[in-house]
N, C-alpha and C. Protein backbone atom coordinates (compact mmCIF):
# COMPACT_ATOMS: atom_id res chain seq x y z
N UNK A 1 -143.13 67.42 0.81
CA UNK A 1 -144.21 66.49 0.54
C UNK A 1 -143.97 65.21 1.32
N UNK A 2 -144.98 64.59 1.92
CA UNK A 2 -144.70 63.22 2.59
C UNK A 2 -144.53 62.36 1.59
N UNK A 3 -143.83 61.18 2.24
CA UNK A 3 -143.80 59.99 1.26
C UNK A 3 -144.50 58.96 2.22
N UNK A 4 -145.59 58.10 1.94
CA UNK A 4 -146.70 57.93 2.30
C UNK A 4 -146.10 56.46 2.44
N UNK A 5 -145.33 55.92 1.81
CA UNK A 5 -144.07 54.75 1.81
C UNK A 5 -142.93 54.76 3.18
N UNK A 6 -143.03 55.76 3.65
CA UNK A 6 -142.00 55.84 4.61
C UNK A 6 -140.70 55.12 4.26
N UNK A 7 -140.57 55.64 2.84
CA UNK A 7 -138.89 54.88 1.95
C UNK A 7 -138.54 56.14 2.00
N UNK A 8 -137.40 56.30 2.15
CA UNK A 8 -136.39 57.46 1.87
C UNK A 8 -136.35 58.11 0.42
N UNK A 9 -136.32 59.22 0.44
CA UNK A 9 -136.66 59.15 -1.26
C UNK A 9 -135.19 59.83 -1.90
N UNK A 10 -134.57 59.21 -3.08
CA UNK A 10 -133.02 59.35 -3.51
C UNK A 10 -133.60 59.66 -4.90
N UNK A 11 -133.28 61.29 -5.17
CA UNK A 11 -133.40 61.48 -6.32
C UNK A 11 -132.51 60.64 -7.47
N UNK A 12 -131.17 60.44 -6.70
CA UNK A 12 -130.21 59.94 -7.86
C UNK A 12 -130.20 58.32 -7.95
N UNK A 13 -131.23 57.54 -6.73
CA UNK A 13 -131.33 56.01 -6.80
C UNK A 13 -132.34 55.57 -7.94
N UNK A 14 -132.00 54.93 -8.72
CA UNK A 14 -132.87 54.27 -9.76
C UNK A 14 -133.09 53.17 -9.65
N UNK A 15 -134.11 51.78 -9.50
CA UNK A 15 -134.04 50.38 -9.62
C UNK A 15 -134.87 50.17 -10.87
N UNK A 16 -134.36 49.29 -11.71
CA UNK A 16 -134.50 49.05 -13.27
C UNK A 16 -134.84 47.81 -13.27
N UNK A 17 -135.99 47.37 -13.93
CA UNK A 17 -135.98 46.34 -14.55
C UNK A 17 -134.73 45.91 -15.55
N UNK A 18 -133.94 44.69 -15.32
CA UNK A 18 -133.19 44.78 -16.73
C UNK A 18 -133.69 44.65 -17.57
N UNK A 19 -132.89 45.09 -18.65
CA UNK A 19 -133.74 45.17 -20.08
C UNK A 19 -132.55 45.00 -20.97
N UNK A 20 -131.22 45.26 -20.51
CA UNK A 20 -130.13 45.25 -21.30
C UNK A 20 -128.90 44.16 -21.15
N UNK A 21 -127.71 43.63 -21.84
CA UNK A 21 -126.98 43.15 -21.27
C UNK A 21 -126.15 43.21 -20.23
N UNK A 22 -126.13 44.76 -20.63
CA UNK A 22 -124.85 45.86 -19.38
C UNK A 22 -125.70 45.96 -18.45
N UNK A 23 -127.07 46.33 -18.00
CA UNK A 23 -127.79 45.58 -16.89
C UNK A 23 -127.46 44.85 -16.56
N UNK A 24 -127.60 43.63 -16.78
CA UNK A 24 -127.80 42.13 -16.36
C UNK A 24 -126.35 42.16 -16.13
N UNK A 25 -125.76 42.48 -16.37
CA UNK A 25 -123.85 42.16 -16.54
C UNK A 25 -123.67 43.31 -14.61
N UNK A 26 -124.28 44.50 -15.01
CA UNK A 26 -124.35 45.14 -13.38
C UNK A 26 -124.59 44.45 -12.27
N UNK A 27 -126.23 43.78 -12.70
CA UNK A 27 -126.62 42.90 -11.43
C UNK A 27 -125.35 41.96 -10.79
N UNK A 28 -125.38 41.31 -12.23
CA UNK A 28 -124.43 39.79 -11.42
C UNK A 28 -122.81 40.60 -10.96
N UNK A 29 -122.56 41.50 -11.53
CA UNK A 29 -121.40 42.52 -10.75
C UNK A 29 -121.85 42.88 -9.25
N UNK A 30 -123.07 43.14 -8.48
CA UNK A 30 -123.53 43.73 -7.44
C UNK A 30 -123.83 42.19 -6.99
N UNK A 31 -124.09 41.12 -7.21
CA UNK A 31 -124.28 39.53 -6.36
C UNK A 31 -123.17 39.05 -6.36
N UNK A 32 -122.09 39.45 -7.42
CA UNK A 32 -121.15 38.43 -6.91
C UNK A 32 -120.03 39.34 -5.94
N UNK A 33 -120.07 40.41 -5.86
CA UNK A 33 -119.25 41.23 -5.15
C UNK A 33 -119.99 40.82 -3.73
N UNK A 34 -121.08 40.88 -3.44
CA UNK A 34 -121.50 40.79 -2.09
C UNK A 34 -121.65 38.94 -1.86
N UNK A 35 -122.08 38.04 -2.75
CA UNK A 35 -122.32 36.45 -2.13
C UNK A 35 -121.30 36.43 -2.32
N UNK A 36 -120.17 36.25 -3.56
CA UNK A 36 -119.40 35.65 -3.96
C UNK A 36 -117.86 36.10 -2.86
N UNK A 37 -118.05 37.15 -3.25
CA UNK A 37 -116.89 38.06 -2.10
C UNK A 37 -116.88 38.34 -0.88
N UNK A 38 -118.06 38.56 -0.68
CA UNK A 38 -117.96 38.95 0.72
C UNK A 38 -118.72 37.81 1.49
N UNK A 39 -119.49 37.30 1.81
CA UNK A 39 -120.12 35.83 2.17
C UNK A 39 -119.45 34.80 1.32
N UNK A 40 -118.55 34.65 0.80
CA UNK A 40 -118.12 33.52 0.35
C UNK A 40 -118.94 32.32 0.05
N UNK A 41 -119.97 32.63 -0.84
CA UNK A 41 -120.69 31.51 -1.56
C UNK A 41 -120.03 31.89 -2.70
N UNK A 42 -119.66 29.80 -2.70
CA UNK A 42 -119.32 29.65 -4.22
C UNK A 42 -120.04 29.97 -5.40
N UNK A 43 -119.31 30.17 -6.06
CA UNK A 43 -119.53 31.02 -7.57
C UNK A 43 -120.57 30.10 -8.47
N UNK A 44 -120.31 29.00 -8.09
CA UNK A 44 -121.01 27.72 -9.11
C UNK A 44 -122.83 27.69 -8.30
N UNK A 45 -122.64 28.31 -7.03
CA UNK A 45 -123.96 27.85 -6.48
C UNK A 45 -124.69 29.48 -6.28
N UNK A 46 -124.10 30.61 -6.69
CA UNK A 46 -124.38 31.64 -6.82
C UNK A 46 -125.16 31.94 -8.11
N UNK A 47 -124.86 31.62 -9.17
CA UNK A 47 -125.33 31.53 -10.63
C UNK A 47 -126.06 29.88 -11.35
N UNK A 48 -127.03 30.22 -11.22
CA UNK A 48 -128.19 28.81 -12.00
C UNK A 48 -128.45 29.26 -12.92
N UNK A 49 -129.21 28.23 -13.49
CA UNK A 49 -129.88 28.03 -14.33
C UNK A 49 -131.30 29.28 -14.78
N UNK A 50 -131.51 29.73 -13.41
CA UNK A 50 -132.69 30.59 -13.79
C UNK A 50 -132.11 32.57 -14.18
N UNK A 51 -130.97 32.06 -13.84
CA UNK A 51 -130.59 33.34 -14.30
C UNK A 51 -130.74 33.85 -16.08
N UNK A 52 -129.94 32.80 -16.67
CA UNK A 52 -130.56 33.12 -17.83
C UNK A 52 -131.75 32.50 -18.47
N UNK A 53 -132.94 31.76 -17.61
CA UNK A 53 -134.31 31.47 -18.23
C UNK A 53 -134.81 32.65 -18.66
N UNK A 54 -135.76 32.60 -19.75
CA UNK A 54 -136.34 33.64 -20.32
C UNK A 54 -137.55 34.63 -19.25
N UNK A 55 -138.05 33.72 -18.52
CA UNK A 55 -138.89 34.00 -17.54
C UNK A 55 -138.30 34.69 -16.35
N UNK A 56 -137.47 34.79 -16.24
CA UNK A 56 -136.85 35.38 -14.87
C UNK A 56 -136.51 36.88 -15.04
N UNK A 57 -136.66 37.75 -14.66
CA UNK A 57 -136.69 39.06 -14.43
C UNK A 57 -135.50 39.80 -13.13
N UNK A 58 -135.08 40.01 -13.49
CA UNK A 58 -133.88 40.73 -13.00
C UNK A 58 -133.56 42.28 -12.52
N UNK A 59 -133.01 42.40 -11.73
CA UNK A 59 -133.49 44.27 -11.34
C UNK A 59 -132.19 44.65 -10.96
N UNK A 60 -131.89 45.61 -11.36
CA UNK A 60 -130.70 46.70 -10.51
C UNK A 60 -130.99 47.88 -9.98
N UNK A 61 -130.13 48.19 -9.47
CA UNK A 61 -130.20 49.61 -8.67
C UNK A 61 -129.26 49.90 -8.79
N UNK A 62 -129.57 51.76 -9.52
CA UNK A 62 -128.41 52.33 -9.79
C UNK A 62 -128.09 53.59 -8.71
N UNK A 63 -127.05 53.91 -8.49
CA UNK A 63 -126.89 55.55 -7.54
C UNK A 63 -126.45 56.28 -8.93
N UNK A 64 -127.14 57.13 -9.43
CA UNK A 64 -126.43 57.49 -10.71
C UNK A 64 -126.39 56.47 -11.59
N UNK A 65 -124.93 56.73 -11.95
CA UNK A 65 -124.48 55.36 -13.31
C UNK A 65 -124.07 54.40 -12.18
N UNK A 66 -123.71 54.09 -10.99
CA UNK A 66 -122.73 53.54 -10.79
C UNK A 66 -124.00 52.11 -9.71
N UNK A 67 -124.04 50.64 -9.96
CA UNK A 67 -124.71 49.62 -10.11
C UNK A 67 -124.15 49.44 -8.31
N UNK A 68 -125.87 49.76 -7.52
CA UNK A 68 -124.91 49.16 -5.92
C UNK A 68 -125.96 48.21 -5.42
N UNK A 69 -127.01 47.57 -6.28
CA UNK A 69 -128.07 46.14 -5.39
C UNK A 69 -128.25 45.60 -6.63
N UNK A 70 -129.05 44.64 -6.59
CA UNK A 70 -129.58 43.32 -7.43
C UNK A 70 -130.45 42.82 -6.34
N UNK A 71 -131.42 42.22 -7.81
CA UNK A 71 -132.69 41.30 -7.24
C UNK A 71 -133.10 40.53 -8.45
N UNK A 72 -133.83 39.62 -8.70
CA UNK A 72 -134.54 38.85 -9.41
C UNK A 72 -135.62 37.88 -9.07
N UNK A 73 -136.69 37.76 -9.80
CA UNK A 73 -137.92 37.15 -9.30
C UNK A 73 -138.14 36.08 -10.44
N UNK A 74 -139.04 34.62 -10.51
CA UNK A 74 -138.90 33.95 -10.85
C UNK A 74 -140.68 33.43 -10.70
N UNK A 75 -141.26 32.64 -11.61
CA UNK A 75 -142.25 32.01 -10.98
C UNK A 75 -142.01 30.78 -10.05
N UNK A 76 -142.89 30.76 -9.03
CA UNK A 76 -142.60 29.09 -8.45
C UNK A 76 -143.79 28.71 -8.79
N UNK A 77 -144.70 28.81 -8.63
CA UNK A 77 -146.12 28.32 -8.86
C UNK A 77 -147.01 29.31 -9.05
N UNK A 78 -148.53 28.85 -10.22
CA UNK A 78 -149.50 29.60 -9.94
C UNK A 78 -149.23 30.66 -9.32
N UNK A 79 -149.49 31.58 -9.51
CA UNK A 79 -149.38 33.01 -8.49
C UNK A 79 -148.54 33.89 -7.68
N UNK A 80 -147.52 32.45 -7.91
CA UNK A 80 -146.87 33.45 -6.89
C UNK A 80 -145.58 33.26 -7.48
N UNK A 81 -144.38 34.30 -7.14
CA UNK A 81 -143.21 34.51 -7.78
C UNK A 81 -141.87 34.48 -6.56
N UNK A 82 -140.95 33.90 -6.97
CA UNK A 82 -139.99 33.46 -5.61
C UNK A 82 -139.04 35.12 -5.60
N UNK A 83 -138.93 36.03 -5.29
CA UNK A 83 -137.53 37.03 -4.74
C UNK A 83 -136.51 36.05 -4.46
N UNK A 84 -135.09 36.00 -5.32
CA UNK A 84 -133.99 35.77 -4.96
C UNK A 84 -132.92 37.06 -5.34
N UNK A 85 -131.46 36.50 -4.81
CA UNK A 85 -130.47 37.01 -4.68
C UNK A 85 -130.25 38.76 -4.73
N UNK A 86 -131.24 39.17 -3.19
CA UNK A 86 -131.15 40.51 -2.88
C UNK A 86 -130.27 40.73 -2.35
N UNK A 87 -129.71 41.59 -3.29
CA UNK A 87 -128.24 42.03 -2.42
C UNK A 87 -128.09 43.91 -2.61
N UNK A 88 -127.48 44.18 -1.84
CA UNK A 88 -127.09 45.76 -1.90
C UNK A 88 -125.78 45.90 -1.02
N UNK A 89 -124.40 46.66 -2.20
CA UNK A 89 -123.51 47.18 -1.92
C UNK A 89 -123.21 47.31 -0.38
N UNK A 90 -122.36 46.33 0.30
CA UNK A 90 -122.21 46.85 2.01
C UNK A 90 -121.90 48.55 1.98
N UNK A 91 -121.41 49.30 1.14
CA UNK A 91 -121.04 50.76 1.29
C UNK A 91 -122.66 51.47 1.35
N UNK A 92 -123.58 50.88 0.61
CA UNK A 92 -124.70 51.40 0.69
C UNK A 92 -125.88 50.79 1.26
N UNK A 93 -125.73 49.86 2.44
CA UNK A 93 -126.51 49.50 3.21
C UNK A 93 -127.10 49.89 4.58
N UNK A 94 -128.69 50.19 4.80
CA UNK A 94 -128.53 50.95 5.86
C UNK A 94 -129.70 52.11 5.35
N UNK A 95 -129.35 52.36 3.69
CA UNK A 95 -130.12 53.45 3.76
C UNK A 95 -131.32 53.95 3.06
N UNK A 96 -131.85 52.49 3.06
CA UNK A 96 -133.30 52.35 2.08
C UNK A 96 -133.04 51.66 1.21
N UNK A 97 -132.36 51.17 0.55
CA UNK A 97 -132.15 50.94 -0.74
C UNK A 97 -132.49 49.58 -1.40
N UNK A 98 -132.31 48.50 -0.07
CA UNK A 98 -132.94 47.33 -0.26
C UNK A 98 -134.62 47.62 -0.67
N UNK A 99 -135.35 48.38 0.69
CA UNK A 99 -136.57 48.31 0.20
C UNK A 99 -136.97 49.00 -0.36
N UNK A 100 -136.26 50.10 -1.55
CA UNK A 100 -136.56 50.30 -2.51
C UNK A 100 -136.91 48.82 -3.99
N UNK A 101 -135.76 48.15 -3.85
CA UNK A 101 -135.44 47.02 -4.33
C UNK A 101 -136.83 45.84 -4.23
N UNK A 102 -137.09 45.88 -3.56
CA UNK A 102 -138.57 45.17 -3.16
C UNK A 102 -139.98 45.91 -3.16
N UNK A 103 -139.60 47.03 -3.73
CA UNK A 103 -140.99 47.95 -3.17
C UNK A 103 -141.35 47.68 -5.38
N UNK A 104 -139.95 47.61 -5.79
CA UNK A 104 -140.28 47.84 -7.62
C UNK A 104 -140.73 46.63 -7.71
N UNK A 105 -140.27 45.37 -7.14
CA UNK A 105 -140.14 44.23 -7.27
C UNK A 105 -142.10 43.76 -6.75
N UNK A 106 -142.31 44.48 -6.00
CA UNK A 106 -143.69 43.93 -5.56
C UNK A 106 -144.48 44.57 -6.91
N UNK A 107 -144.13 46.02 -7.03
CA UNK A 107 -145.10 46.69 -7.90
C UNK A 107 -144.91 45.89 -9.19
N UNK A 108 -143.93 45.46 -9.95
CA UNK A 108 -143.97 44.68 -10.96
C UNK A 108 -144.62 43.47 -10.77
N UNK A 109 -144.34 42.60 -10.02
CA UNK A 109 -144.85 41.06 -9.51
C UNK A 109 -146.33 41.35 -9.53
N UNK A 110 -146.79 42.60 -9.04
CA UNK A 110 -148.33 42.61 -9.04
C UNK A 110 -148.86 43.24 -10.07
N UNK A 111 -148.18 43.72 -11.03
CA UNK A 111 -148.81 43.93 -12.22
C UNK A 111 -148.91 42.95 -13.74
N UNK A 112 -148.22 42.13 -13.46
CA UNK A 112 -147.46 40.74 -14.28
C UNK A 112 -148.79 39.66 -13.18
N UNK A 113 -149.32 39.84 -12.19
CA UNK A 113 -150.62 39.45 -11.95
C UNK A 113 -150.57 38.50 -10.86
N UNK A 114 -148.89 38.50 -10.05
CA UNK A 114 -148.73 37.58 -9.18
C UNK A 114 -149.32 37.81 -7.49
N UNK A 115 -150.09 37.22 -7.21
CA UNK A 115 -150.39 37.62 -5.53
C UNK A 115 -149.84 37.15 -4.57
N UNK A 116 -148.50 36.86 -4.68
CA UNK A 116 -148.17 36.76 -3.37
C UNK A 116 -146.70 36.23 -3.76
N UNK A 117 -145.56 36.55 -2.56
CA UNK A 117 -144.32 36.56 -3.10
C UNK A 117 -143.59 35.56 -2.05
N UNK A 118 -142.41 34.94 -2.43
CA UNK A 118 -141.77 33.84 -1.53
C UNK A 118 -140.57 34.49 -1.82
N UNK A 119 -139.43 34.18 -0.80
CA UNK A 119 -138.01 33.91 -0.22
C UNK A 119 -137.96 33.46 0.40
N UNK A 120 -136.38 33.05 0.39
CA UNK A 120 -135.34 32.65 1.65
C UNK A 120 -134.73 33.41 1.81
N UNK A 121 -135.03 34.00 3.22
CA UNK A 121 -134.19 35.22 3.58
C UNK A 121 -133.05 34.39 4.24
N UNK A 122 -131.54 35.27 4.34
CA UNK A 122 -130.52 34.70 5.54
C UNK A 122 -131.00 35.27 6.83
N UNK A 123 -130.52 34.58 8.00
CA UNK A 123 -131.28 35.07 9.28
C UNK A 123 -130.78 36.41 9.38
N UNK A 124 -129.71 37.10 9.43
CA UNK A 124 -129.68 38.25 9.27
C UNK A 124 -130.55 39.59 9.00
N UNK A 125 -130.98 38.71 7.85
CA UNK A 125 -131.88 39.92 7.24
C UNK A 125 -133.55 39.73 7.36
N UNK A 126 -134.17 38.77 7.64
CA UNK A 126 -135.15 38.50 8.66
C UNK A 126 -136.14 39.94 9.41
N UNK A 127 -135.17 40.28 9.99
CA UNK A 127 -135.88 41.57 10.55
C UNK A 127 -136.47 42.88 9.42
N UNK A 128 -135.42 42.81 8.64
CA UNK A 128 -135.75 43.44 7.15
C UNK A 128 -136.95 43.02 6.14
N UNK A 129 -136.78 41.83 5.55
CA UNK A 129 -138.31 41.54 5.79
C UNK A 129 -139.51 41.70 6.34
N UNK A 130 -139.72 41.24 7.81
CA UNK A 130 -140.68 41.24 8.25
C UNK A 130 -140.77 43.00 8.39
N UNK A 131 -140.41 43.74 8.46
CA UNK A 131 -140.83 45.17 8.41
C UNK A 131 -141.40 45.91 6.91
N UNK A 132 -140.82 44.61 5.76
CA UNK A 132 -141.77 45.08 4.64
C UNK A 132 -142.82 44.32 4.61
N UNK A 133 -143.08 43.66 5.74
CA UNK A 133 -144.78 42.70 5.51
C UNK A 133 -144.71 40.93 5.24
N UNK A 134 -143.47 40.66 4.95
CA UNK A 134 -143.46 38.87 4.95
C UNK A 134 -143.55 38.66 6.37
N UNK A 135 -143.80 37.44 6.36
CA UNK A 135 -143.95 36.76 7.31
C UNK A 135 -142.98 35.12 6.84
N UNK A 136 -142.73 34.93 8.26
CA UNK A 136 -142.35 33.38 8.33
C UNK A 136 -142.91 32.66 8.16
N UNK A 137 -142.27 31.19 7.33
CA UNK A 137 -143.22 29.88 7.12
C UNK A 137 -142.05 28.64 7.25
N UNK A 138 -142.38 27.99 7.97
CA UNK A 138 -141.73 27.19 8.50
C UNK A 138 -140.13 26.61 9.31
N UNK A 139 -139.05 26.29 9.35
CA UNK A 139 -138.60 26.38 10.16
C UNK A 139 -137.07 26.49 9.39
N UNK A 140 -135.49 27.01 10.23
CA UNK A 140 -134.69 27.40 9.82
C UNK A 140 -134.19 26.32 8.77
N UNK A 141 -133.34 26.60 7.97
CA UNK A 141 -132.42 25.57 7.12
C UNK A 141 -131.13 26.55 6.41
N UNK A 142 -130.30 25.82 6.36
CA UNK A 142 -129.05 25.89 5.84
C UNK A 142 -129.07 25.73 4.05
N UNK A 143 -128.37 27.05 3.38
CA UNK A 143 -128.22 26.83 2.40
C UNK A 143 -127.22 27.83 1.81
N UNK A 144 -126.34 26.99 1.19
CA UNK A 144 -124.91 27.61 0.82
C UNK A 144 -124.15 27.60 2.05
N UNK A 145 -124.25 26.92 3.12
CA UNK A 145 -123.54 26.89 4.84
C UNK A 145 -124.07 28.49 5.26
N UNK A 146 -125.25 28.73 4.80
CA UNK A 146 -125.69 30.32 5.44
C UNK A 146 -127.37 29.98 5.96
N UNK A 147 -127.72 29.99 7.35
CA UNK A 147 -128.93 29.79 7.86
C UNK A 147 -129.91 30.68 7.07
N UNK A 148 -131.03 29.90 6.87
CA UNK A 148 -132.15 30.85 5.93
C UNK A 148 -133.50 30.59 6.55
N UNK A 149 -134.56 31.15 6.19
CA UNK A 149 -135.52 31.32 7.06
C UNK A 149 -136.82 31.64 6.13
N UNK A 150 -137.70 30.69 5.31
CA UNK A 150 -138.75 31.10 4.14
C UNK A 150 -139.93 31.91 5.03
N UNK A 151 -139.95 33.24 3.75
CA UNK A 151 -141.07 34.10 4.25
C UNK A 151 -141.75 34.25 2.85
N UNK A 152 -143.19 34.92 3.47
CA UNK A 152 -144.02 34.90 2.37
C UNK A 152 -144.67 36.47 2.57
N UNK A 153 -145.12 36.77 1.38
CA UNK A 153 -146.20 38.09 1.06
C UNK A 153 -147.50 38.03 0.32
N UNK A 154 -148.27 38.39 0.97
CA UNK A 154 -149.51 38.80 0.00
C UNK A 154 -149.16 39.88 -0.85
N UNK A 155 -149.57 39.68 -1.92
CA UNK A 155 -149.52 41.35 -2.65
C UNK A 155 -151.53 41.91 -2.89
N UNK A 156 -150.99 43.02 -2.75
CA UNK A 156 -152.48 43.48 -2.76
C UNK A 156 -152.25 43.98 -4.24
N UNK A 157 -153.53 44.03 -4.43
CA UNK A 157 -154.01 43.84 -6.16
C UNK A 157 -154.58 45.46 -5.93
C-alpha cells in the first residue's frame, strides 16, 4: 500500500501524546541525553518553566518500549502554537522519525484548532524543516551559543 505521506512507515515506532509521568519522565530522558549531553546546553536553560505549565503538551516517541525523540508545543499567540525541543536519539536519526514527530504534532496542533506553527530551528536542521513545509522568517540568532533560524507553518484545517 502507498503511504501518501512519503514517511517511512515503523510498525514498532509510536509518538504519544504524554499523558503519564513515565512519559514525561521519557521525554526529558530523550532532551537531555541529546541537548544536555550531546550539544552541551546547560541543564538550567534546557528545562523552563513551560515544561511543567498546564498548557504545554509534550510528545514522545517510542521504538517499542524503549523512548528515542521528544517534542513539545506551547501556545505563543492566538493561533498559533510554538514546536520546541525536537530531539531524536543520534542512534536513530536519519530514519523518519523526526517527521514522524511533527507530522502527530501538526495533526494535534490542528485539531486543538491552531493554524499555524512556529520554531527555532538550529541551522543544522533547517533543511529538515523546510522539507516538511516551514519556511524562514527573519534572520539568524544565537541561542544557548547554538545558531537558530525562526520558521513558520500554515496548518491546513
Amino acid at each position: 500500500m502507498d503511504n501518501p505521506s512519503n514517511l517511512p512507515t515503523w510498525p514498532e515506532i509510536n509518538v504519544r501524546l504524554v499523558s503519564s509521568t513515565e512519559e514525561k519522565n521519557d521525554a526529558h530522558f530523550v532532551r537531555h541525553a541529546v541537548f544536555v549531553h550531546e550539544q552541551k546546553v546547560p541543564a538550567e536553560l534546557e528545562y523552563d518553566s513551560h515544561d511543567d505549565a498546564p498548557t504545554t503538551l509534550h510528545f514522545v516517541a517510542y521504538n517499542e518500549n524503549s523512548p528515542i525523540g521528544a517534542a513539545r508545543i506551547r501556545t505563543y499567540a492566538p493561533g498559533i502554537a510554538k514546536v520546541e525541543r525536537v530531539a531524536v536519539m543520534s542512534s536513530n536519526r536519519g530514519a523518519g522519525i523526526g517527521a514522524m514527530i511533527m507530522k502527530r504534532i501538526e495533526e494535534q496542533a490542528a485539531s486543538l484548532g491552531y493554524t499555524r506553527l512556529k520554531l527555532n530551528s538550529q541551522l543544522q536542521a533547517v533543511p529538515f524543516y523546510r522539507r516538511l513545509g516551514y519556511e524562514s522568517v527573519g534572520d539568524v540568532f544565537v541561542e544557548a551559543d547554538i545558531e537558530h533560524l525562526a520558521m513558520e507553518k500554515e496548518l491546513e484545517a
